[in-house]
Protein backbone atom coordinates (compact mmCIF):
# COMPACT_ATOMS: atom_id res chain seq x y z
CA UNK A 1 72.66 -8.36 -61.79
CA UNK A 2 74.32 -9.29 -58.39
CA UNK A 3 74.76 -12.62 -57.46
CA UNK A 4 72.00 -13.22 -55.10
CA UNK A 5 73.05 -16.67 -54.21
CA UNK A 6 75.84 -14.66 -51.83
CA UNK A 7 73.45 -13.61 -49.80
CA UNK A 8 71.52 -17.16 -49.01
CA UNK A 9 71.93 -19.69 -46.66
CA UNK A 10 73.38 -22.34 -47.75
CA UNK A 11 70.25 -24.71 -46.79
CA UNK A 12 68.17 -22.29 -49.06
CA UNK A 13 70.17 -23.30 -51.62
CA UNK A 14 69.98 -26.82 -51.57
CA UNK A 15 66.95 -26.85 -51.03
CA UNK A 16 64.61 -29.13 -53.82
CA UNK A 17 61.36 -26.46 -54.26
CA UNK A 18 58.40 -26.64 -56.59
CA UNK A 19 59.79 -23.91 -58.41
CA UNK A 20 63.44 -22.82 -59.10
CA UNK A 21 62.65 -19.27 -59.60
CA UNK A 22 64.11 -18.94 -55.98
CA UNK A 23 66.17 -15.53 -55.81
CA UNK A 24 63.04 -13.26 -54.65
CA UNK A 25 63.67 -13.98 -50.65
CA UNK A 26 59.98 -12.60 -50.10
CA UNK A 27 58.51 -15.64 -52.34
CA UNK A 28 60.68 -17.74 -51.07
CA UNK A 29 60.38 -17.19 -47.10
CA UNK A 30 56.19 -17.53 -48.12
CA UNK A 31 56.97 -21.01 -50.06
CA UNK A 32 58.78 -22.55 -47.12
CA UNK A 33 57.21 -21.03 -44.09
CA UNK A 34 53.55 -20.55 -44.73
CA UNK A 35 52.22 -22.04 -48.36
CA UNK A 36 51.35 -26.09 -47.96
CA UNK A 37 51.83 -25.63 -43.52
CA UNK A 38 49.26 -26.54 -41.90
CA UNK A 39 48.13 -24.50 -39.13
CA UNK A 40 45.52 -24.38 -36.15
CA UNK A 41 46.57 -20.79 -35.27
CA UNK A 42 43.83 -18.65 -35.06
CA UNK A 43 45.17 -15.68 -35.51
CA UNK A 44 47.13 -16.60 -38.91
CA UNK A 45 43.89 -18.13 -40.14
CA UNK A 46 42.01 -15.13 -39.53
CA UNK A 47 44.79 -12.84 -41.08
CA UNK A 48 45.40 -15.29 -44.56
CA UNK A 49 41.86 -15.34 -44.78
CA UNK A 50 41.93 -11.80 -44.60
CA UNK A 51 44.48 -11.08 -46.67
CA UNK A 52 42.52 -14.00 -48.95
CA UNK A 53 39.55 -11.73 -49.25
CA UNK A 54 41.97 -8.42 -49.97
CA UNK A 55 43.47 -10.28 -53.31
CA UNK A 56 40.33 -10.57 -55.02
CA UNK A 57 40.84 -8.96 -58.16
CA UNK A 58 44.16 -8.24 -57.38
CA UNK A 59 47.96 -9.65 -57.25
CA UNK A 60 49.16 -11.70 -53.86
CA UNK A 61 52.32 -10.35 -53.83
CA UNK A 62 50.60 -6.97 -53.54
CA UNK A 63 48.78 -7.87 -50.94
CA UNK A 64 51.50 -10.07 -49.09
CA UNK A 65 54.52 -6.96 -49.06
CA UNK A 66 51.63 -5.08 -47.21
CA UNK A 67 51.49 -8.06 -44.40
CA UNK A 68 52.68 -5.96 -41.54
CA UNK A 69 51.08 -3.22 -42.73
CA UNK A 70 48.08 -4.74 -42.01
CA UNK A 71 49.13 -6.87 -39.05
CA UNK A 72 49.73 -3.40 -37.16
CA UNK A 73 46.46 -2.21 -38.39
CA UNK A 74 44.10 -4.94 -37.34
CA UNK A 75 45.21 -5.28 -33.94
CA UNK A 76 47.53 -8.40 -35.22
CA UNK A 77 43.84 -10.29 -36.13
CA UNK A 78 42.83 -10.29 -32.22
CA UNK A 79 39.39 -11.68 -33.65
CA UNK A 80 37.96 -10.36 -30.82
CA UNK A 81 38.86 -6.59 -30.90
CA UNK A 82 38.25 -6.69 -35.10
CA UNK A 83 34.92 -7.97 -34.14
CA UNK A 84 33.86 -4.75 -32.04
CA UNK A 85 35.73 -2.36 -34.21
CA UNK A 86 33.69 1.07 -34.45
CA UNK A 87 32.76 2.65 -37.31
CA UNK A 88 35.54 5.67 -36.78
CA UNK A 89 37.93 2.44 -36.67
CA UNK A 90 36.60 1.29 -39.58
CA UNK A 91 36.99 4.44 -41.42
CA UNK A 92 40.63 5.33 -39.89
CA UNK A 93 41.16 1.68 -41.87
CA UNK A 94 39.63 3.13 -44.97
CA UNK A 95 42.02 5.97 -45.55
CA UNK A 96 44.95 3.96 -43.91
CA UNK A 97 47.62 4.98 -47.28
CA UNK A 98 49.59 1.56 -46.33
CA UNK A 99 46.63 -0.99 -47.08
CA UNK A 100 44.22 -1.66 -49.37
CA UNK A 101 41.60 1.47 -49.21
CA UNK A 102 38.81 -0.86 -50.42
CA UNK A 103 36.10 0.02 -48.35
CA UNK A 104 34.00 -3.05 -49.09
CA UNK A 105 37.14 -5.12 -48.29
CA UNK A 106 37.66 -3.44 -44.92
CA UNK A 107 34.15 -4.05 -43.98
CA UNK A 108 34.30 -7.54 -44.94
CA UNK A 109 37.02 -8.46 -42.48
CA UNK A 110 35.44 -7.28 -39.75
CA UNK A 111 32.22 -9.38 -40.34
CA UNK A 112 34.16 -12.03 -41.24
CA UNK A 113 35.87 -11.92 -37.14
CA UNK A 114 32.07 -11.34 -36.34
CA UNK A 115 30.85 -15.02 -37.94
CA UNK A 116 34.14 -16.20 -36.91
CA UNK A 117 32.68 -15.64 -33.29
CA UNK A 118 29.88 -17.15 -34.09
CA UNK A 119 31.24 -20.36 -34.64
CA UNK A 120 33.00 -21.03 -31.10
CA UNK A 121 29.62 -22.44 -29.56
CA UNK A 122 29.35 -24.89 -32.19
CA UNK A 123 33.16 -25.78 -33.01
CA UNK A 124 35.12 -24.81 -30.41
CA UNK A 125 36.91 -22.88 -32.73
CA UNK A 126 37.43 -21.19 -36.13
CA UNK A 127 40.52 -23.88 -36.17
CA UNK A 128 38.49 -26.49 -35.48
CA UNK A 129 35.45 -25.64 -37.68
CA UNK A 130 38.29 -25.46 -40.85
CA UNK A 131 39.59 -28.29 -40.16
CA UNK A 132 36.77 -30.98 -39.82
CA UNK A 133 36.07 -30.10 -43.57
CA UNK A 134 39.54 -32.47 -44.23
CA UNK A 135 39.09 -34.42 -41.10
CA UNK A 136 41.78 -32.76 -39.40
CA UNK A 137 44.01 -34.23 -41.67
CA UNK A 138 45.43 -32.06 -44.28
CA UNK A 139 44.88 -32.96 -48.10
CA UNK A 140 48.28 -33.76 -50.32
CA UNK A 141 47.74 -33.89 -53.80
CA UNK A 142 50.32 -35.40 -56.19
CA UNK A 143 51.38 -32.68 -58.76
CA UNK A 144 54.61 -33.05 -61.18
CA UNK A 145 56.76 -30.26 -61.86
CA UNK A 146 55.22 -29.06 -64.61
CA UNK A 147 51.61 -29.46 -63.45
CA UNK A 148 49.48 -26.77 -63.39
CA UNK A 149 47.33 -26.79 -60.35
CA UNK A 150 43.92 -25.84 -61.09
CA UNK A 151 42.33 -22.86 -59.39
CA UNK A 152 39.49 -24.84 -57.35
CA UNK A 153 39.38 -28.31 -55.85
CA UNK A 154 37.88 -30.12 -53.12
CA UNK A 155 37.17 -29.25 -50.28
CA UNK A 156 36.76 -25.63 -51.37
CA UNK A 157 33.56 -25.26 -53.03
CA UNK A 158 32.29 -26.93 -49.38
CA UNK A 159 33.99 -24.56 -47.45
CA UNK A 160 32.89 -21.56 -49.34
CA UNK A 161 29.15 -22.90 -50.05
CA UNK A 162 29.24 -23.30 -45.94
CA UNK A 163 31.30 -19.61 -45.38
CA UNK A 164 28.39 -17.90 -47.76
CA UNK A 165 25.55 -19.28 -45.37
CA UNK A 166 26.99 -18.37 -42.29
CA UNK A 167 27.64 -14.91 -43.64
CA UNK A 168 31.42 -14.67 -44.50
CA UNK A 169 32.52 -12.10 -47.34
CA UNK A 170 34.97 -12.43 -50.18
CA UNK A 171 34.89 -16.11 -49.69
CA UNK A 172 34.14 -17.76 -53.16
CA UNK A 173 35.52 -20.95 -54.37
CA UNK A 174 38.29 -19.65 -56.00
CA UNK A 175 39.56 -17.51 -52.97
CA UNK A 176 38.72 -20.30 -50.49
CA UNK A 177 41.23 -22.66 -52.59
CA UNK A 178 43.75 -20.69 -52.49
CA UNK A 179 43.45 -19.74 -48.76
CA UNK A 180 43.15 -23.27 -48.04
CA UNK A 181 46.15 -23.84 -49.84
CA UNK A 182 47.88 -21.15 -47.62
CA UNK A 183 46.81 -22.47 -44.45
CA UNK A 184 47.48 -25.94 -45.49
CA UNK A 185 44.87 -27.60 -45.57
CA UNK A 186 45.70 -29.20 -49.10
CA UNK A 187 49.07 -29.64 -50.22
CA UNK A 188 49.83 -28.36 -53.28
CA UNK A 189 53.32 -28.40 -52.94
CA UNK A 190 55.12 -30.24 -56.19
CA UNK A 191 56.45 -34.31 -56.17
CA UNK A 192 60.20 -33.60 -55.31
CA UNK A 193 60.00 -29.79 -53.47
CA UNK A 194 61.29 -30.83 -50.04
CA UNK A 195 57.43 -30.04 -48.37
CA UNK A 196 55.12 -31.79 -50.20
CA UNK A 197 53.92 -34.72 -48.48
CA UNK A 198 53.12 -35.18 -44.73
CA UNK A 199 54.20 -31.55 -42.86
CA UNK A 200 53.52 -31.18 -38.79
CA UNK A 201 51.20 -28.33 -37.73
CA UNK A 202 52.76 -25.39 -37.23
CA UNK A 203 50.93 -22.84 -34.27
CA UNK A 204 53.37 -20.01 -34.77
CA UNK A 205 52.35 -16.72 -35.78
């Protein structure tokens, strides 16, 4: 097998991670970019929760290699334009070969931009309504190495108890915690990988 280490940077190397199974660069760019970061941009909370829903049942990494796939697809989450999208949009979506042709999915991501509207009178914000569930302070837990993190914690049967009455799809406990994870509103991140702990918010794309 070639020596992938040739083709790192030398700061990925070094690098102390929850994990040392570093040599897939696709894993790796979602550990230290987006897993654990917090972030109050609207757009990439609209498009992990998205891509959230689209996992049920299914692998991330499936989902996650289709990311620009579905970026280009869904107007790069403008929650606005997914909101009004037509029902010919909607099926052009459906039989889109690079996503995931679940209809039920598909639908559920357009609602989901729909309630997200819904919540700007009352929160200011999709970011904002997220975030007062942690006090706009993200969770870190305190995991060792070997740990294994369990699939739901607080605050995500609160979230998704909350999501379910305003109308949101594909937004159980289970799917919540892990999109929460994403989005960083808990840290999950391991005692030693170089971002657990206290991480700035991050508004990029």
């Amino acid at each position: 097998m070639p020596d992938q280490l040739d083709h790192m940077p030398l700061q990925d190397i070094t690098l102390n991670r929850c994990h040392e199974d570093f040599y897939d660069q696709m894993r790796l760019e979602y550990h230290d970019k987006y897993w654990g970061t917090p972030s109050k941009n609207v757009r990439r909370l609209f498009e992990f929760l998205s891509l959230s829903g689209m996992q049920a049942g299914l692998n991330w990494w499936m989902v996650w290699k289709k990311r620009d796939a579905f970026k280009l697809a869904f107007d790069d989450f403008e929650i606005t334009k997914v909101a009004n999208y037509s029902q010919n949009k909607i099926l052009e979506l459906i039989q889109n070969k690079l996503l995931i042709r679940n209809k039920t999915k598909i639908n559920s991501i357009v609602n989901n931009a729909q309630r997200i509207l819904l919540l700007e009178d009352e929160y200011g914000g999709f970011d904002e309504y997220l975030w007062h569930f942690v006090g706009n302070t993200p969770k870190v837990n305190f995991w060792q190495q070997n740990d294994i993190v369990p699939a739901v914690l607080d605050p995500a049967e609160e979230i998704s108890k909350d999501m379910i009455h305003r109308g949101f799809k594909f937004c159980g406990p289970t799917i919540i915690y892990a999109y929460i994870q994403s989005v960083g509103l808990v840290n999950d991140h391991r005692i030693g990988c170089f971002k657990h702990g206290k991480i700035d918010f991050d508004m990029s794309r």
